[in-house]
N, C-alpha and C. Protein backbone atom coordinates (compact mmCIF):
# COMPACT_ATOMS: atom_id res chain seq x y z
N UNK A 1 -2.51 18.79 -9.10
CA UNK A 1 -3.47 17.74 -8.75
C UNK A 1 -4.78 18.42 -8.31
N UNK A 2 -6.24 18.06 -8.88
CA UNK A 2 -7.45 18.12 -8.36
C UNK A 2 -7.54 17.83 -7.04
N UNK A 3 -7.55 18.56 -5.98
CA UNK A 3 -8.03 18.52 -4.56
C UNK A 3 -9.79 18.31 -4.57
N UNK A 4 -10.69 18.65 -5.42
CA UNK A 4 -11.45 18.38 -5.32
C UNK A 4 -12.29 17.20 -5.84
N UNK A 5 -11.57 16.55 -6.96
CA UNK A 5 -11.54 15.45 -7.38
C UNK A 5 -10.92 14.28 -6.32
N UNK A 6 -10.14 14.46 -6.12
CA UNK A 6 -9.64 13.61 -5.19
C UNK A 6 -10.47 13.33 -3.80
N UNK A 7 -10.92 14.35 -3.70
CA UNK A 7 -11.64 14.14 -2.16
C UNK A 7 -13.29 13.61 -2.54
N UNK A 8 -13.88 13.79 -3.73
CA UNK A 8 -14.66 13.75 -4.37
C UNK A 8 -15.01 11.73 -4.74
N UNK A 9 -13.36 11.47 -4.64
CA UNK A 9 -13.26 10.19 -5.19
C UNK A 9 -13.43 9.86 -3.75
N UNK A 10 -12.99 10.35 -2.63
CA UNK A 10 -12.56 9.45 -1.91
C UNK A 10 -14.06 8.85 -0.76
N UNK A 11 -14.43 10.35 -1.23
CA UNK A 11 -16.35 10.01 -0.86
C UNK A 11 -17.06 8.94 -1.28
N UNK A 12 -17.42 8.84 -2.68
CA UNK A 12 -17.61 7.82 -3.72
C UNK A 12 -17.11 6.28 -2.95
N UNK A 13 -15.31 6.46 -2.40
CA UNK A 13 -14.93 5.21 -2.09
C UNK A 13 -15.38 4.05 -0.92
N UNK A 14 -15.65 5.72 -0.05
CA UNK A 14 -16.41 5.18 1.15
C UNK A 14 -17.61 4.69 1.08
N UNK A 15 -18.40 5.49 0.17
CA UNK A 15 -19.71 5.11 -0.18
C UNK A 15 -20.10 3.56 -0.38
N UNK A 16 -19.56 3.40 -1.36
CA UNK A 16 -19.17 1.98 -2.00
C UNK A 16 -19.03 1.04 -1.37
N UNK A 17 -17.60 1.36 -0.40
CA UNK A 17 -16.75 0.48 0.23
C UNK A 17 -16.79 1.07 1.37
N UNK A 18 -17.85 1.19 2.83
CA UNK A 18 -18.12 1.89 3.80
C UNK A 18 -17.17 0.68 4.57
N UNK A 19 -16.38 0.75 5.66
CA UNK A 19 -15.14 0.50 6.50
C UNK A 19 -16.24 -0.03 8.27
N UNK A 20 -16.15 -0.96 8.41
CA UNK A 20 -17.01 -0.82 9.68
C UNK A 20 -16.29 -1.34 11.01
N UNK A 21 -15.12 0.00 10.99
CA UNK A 21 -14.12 -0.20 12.60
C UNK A 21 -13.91 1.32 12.59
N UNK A 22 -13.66 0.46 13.71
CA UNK A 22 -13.16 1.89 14.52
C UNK A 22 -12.01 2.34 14.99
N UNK A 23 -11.62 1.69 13.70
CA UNK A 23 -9.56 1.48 13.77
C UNK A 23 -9.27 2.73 13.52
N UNK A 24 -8.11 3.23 14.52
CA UNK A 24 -7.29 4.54 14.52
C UNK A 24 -5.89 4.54 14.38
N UNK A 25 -5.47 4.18 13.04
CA UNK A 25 -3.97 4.18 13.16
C UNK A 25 -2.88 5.61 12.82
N UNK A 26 -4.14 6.58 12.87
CA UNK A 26 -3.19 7.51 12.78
C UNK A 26 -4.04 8.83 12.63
N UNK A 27 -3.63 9.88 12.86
CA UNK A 27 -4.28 11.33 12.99
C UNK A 27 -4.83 11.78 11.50
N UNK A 28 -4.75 11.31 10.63
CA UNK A 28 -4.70 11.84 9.04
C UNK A 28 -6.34 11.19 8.70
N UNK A 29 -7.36 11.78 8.75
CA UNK A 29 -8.99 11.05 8.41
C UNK A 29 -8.20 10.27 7.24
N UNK A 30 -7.98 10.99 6.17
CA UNK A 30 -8.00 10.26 4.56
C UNK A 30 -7.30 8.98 4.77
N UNK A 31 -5.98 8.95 5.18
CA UNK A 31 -4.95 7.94 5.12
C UNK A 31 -5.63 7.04 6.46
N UNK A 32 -6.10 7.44 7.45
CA UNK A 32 -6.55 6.74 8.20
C UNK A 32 -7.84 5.30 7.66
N UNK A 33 -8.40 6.32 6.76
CA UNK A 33 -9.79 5.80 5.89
C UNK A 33 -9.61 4.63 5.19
N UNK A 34 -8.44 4.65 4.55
CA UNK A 34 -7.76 4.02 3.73
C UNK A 34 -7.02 2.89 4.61
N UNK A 35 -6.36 3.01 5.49
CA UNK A 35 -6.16 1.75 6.29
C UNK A 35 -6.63 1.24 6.77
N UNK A 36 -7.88 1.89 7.19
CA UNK A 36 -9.16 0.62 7.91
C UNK A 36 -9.53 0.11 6.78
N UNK A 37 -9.94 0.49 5.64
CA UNK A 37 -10.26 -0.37 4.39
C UNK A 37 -9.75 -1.36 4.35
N UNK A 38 -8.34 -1.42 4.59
CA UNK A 38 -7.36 -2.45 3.56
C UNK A 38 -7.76 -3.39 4.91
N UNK A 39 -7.45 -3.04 6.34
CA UNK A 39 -8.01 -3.83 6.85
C UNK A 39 -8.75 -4.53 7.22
N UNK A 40 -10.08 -4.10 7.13
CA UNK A 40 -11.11 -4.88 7.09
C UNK A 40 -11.33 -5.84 6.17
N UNK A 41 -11.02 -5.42 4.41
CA UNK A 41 -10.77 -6.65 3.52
C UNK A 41 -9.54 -7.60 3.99
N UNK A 42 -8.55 -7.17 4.50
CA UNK A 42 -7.35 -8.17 5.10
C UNK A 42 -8.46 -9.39 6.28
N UNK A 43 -8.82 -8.67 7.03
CA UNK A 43 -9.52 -9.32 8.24
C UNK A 43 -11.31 -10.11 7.69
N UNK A 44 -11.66 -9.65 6.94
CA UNK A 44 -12.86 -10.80 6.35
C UNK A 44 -12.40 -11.46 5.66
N UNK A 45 -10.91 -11.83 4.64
CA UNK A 45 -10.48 -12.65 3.98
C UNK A 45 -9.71 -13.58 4.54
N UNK A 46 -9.58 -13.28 6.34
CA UNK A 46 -8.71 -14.60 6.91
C UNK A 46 -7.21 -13.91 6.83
N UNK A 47 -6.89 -12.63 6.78
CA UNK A 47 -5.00 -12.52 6.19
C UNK A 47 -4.51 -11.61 7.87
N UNK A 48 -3.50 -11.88 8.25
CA UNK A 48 -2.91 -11.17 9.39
C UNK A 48 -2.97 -9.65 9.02
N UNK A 49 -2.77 -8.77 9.61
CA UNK A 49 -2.73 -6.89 8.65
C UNK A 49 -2.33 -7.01 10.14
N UNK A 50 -0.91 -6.36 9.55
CA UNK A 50 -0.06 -5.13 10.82
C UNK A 50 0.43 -3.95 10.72
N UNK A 51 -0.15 -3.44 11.77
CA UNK A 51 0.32 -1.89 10.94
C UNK A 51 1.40 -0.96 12.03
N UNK A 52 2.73 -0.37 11.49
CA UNK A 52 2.90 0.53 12.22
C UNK A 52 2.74 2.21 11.51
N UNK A 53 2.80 3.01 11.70
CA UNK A 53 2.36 4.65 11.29
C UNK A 53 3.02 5.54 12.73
N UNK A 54 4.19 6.14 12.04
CA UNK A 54 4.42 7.06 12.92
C UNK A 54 5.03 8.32 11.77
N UNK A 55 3.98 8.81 11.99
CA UNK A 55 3.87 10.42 10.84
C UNK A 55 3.73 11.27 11.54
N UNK A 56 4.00 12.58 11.24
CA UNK A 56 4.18 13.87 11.71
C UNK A 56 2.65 14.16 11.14
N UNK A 57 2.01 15.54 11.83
CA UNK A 57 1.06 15.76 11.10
C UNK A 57 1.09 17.68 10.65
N UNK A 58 1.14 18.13 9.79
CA UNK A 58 1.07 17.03 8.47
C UNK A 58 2.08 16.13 8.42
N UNK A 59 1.91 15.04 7.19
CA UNK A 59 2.67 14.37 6.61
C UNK A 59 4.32 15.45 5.96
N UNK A 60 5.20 14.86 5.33
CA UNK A 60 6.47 15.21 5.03
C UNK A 60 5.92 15.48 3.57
N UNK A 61 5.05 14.48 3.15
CA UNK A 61 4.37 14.88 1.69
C UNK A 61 3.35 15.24 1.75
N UNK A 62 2.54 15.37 0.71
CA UNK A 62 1.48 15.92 0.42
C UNK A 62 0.52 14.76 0.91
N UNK A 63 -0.92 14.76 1.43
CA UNK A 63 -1.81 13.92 1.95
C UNK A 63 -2.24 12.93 0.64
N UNK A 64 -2.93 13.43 -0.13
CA UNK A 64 -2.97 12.58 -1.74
C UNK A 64 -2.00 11.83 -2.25
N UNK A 65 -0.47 12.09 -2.35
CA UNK A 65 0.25 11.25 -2.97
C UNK A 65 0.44 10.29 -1.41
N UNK A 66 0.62 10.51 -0.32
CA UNK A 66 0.63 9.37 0.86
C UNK A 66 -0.31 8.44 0.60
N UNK A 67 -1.68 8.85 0.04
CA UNK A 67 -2.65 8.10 0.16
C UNK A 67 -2.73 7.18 -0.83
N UNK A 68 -2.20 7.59 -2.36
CA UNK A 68 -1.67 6.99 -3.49
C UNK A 68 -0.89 5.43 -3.41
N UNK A 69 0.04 6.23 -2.54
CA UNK A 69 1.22 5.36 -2.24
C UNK A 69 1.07 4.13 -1.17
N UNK A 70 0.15 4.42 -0.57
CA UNK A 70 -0.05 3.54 0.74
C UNK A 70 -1.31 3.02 0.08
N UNK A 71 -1.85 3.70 -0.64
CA UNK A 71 -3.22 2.65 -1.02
C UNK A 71 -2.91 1.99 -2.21
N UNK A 72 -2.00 2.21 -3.34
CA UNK A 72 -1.03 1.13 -4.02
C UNK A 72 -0.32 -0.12 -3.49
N UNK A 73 0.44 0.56 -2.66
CA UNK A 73 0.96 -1.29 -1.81
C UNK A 73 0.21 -1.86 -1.37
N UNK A 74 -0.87 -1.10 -0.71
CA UNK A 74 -1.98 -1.90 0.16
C UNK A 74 -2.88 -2.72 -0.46
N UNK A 75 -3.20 -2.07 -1.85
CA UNK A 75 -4.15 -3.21 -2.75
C UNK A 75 -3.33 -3.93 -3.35
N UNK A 76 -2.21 -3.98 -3.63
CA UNK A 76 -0.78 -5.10 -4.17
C UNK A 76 -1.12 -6.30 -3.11
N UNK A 77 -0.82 -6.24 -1.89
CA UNK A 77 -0.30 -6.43 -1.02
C UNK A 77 -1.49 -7.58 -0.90
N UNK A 78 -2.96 -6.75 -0.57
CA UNK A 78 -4.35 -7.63 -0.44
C UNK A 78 -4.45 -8.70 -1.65
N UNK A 79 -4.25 -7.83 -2.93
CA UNK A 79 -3.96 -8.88 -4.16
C UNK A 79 -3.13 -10.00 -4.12
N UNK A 80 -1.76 -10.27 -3.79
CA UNK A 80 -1.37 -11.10 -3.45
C UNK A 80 -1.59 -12.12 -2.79
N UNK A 81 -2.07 -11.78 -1.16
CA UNK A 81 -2.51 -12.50 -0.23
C UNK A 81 -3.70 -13.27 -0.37
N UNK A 82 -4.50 -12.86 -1.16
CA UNK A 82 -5.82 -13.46 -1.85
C UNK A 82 -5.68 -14.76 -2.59
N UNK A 83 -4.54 -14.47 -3.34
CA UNK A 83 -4.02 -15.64 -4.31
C UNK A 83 -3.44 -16.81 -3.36
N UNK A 84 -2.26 -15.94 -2.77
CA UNK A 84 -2.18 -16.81 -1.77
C UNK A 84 -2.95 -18.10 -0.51
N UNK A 85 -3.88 -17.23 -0.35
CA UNK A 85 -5.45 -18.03 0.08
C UNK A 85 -6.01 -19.04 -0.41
N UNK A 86 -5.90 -18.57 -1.58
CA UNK A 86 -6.70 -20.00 -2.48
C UNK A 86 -6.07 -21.03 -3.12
N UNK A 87 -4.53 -20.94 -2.46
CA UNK A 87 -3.33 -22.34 -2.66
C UNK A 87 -3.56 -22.98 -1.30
N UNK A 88 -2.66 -23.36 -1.52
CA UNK A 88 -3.09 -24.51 -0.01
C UNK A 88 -1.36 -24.60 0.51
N UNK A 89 -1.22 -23.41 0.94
CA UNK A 89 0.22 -23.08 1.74
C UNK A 89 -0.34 -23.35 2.91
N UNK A 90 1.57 -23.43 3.60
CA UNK A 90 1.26 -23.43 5.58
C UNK A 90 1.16 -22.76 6.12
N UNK A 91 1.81 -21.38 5.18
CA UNK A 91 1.72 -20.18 6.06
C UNK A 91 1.01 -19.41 6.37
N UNK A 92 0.50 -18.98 6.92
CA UNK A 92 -1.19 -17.99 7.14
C UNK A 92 -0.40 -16.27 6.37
N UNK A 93 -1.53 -16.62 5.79
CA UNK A 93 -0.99 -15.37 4.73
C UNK A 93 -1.25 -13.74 5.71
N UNK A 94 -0.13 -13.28 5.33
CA UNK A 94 0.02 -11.63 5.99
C UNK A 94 0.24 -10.64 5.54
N UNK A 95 0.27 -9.19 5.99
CA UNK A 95 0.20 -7.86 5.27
C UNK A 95 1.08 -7.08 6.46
N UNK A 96 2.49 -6.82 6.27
CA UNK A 96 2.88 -6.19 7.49
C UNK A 96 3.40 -4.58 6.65
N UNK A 97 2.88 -3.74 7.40
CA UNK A 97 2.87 -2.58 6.62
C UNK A 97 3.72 -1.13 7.77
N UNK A 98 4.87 -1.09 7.50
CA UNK A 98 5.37 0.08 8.65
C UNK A 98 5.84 1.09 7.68
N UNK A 99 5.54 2.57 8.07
CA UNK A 99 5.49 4.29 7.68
C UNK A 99 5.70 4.87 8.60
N UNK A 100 7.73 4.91 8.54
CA UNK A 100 7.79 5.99 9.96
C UNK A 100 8.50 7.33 9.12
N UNK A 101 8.09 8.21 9.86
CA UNK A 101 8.79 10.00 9.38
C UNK A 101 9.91 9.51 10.23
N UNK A 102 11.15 10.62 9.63
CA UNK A 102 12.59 10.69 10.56
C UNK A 102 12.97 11.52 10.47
N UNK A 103 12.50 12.63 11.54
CA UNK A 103 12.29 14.32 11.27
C UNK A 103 11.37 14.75 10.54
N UNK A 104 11.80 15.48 9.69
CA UNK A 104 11.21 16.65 9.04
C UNK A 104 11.54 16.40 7.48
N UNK A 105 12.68 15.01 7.31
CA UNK A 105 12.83 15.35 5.97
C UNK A 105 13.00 13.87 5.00
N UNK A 106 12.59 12.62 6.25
CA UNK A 106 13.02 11.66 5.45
C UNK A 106 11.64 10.61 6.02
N UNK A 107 11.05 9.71 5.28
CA UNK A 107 10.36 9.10 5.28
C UNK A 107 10.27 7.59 4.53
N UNK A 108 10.24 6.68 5.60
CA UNK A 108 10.68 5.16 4.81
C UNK A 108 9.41 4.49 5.23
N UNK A 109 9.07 3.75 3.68
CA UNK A 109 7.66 3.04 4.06
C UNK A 109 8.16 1.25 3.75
N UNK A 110 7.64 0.45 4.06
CA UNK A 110 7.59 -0.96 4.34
C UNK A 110 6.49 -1.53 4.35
N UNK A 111 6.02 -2.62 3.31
CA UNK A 111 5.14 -3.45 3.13
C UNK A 111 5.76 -5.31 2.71
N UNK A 112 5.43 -5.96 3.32
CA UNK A 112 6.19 -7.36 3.01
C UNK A 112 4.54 -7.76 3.20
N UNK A 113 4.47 -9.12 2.29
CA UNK A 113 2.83 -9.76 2.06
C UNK A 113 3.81 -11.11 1.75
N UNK A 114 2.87 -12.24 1.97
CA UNK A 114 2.68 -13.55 1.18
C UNK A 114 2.52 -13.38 0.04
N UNK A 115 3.35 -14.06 -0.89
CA UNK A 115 2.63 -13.89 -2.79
C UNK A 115 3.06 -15.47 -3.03
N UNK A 116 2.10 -15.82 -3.68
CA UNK A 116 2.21 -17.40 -3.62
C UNK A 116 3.21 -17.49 -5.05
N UNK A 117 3.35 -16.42 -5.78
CA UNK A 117 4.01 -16.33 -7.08
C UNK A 117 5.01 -15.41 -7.28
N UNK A 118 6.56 -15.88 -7.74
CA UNK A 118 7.73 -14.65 -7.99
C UNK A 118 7.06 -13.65 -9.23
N UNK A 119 6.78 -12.64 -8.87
CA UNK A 119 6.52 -11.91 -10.12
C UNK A 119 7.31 -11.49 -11.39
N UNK A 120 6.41 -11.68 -12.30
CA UNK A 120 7.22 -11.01 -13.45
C UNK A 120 7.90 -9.63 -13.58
N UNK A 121 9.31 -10.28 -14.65
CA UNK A 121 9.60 -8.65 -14.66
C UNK A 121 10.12 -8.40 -16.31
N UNK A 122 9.92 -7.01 -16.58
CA UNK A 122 10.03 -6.83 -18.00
C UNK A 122 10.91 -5.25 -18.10
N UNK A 123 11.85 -5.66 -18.66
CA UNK A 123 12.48 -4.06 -18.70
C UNK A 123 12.73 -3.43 -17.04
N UNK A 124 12.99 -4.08 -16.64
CA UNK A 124 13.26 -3.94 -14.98
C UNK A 124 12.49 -3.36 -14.04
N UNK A 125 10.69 -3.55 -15.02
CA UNK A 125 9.59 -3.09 -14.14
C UNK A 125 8.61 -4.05 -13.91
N UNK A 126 8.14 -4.08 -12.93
CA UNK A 126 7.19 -5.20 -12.54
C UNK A 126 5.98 -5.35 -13.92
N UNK A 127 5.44 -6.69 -14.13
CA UNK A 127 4.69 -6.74 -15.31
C UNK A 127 3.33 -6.95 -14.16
N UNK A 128 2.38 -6.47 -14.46
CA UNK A 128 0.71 -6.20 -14.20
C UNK A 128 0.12 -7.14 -13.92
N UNK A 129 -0.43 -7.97 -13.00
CA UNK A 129 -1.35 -9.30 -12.67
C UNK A 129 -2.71 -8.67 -13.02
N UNK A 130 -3.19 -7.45 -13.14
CA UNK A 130 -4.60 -7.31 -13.48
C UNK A 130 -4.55 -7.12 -14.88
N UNK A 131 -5.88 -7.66 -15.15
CA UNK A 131 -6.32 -8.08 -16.25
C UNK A 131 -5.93 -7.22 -17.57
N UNK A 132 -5.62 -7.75 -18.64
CA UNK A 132 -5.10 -6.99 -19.54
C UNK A 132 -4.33 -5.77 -19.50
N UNK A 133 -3.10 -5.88 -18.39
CA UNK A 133 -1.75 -5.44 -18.04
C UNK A 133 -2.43 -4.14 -17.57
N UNK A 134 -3.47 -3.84 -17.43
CA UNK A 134 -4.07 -2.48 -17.06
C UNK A 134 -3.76 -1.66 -15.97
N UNK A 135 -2.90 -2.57 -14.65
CA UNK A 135 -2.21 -1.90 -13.06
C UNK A 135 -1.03 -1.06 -14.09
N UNK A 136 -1.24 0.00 -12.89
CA UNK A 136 -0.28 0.80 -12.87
C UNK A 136 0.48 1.24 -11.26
N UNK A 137 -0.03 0.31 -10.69
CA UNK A 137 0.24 0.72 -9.19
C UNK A 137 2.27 0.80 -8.94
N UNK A 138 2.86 -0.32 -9.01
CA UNK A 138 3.70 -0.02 -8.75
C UNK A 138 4.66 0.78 -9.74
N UNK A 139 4.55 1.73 -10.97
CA UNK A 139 4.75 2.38 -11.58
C UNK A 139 4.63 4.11 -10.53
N UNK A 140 3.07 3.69 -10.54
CA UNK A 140 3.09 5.28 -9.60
C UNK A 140 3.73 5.11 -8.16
N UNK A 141 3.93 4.20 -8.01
CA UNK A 141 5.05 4.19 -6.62
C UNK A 141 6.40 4.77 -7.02
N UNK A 142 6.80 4.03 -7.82
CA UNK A 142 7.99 4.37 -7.96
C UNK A 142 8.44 5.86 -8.88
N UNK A 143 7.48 6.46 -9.58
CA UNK A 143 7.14 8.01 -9.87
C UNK A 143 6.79 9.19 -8.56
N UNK A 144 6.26 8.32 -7.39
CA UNK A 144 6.45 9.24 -6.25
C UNK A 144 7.59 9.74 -5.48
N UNK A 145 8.29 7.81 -5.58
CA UNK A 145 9.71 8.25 -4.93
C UNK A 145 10.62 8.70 -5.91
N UNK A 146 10.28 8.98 -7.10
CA UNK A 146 11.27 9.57 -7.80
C UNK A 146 10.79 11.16 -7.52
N UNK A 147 9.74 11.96 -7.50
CA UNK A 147 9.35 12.85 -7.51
C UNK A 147 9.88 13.47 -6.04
N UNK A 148 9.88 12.38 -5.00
CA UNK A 148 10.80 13.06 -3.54
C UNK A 148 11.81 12.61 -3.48
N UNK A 149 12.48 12.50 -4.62
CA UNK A 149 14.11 12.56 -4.32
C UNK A 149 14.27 11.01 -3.63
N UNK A 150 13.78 9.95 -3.78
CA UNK A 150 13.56 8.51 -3.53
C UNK A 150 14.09 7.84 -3.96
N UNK A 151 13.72 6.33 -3.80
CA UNK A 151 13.73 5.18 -4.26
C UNK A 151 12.30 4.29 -4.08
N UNK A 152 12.04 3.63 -4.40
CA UNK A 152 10.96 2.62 -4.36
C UNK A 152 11.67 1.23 -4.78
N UNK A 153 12.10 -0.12 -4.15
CA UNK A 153 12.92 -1.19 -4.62
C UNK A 153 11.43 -2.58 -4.40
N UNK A 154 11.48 -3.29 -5.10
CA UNK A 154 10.47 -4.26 -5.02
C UNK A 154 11.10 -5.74 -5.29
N UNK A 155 11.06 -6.98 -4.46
CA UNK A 155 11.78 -7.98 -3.95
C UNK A 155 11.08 -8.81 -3.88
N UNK A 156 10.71 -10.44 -4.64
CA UNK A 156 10.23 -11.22 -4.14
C UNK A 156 11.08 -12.99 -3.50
N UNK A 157 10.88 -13.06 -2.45
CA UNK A 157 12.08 -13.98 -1.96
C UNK A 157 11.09 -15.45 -0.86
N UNK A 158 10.94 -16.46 -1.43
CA UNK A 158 10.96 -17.24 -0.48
C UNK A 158 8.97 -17.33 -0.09
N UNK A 159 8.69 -17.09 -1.19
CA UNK A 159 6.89 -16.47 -0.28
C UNK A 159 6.73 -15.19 0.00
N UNK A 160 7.72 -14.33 0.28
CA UNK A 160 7.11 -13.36 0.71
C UNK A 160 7.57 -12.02 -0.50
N UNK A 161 6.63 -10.85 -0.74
CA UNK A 161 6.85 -10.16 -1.21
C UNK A 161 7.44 -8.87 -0.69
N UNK A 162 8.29 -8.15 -0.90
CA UNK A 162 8.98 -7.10 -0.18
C UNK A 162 9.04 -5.55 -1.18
N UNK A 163 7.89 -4.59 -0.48
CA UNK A 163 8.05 -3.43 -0.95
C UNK A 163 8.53 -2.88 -0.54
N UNK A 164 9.92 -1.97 -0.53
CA UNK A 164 10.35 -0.52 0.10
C UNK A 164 10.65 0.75 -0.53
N UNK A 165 10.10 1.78 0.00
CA UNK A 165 10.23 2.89 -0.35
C UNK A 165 10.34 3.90 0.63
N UNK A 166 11.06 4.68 0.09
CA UNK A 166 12.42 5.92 0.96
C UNK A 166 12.05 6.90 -0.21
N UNK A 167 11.65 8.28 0.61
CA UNK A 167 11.25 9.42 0.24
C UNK A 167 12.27 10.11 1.30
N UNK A 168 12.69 11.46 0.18
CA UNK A 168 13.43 12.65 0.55
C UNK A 168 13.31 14.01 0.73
N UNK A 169 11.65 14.34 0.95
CA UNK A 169 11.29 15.14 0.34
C UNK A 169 11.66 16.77 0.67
């Protein structure tokens, strides 16, 4: 992987999409960067965002694929809740997002959102809500937790959407 591309992008992202809190959910700038993002679009669109983060520092993985992975569910997650928004449900749409380390060698992440819609599935992989099937997000989720000895399982039940993923690395 480009370390300098990546960090290159992630400049660009801020640029773009500059974050205006002063939210600290965790010791990691990048991954930190990335969760005030999702939050602040969670919090100007009206959606609950909860976060727990209890990571070692470093991370158990590499900082880029964490950031991958957490910024995949996280724009799933906002995507959903958006849709959700513009139905006329009772439930106040939410983003509950927990990433705890357990030691040194195991790492379980958790994202559950409002999705006003059961998603499609094709060949026992989620089918793409962006435009001309072009997401690849939960694909590279589930190529991460395969890459740490994982799982990645994806669940939709009742309104709510349920991501989990368990890394081994």
């Amino acid at each position: 992987m480009n370390y300098f591309l990546m960090n290159s992008y992630l400049a660009d992202y801020e640029k773009q999409h500059p974050t205006h809190s002063d939210r600290v959910y965790c010791n990691n700038y990048a991954l930190n960067a990335i969760l005030s993002f999702y939050a602040d679009k969670a919090e100007s669109a009206g959606i609950q965002f909860d976060i727990h983060i209890q990571l070692s520092d470093p991370p158990v993985i590499p900082e880029t694929k964490l950031c991958v992975l957490l910024g995949n569910l996280l724009e799933n997650a906002l995507d959903a809740c958006q849709t959700w928004c513009s139905g006329s449900k009772n439930t106040p749409p939410f983003i509950r997002l927990s990433a705890v380390q357990t030691g040194t060698s195991t790492l379980s992440i958790t994202t559950d959102n409002t999705s006003a819609f059961s998603p499609t599935w094709m060949n026992e992989k989620l089918v793409s809500t962006k435009p001309a099937g072009s997401g690849i997000g939960t694909e590279s989720i589930r190529m991460i937790a395969e890459q740490y000895h994982g799982d990645a399982r994806f669940e939709w039940r009742d309104g709510v959407f349920y991501a989990s993923v368990l890394l081994n690395p």
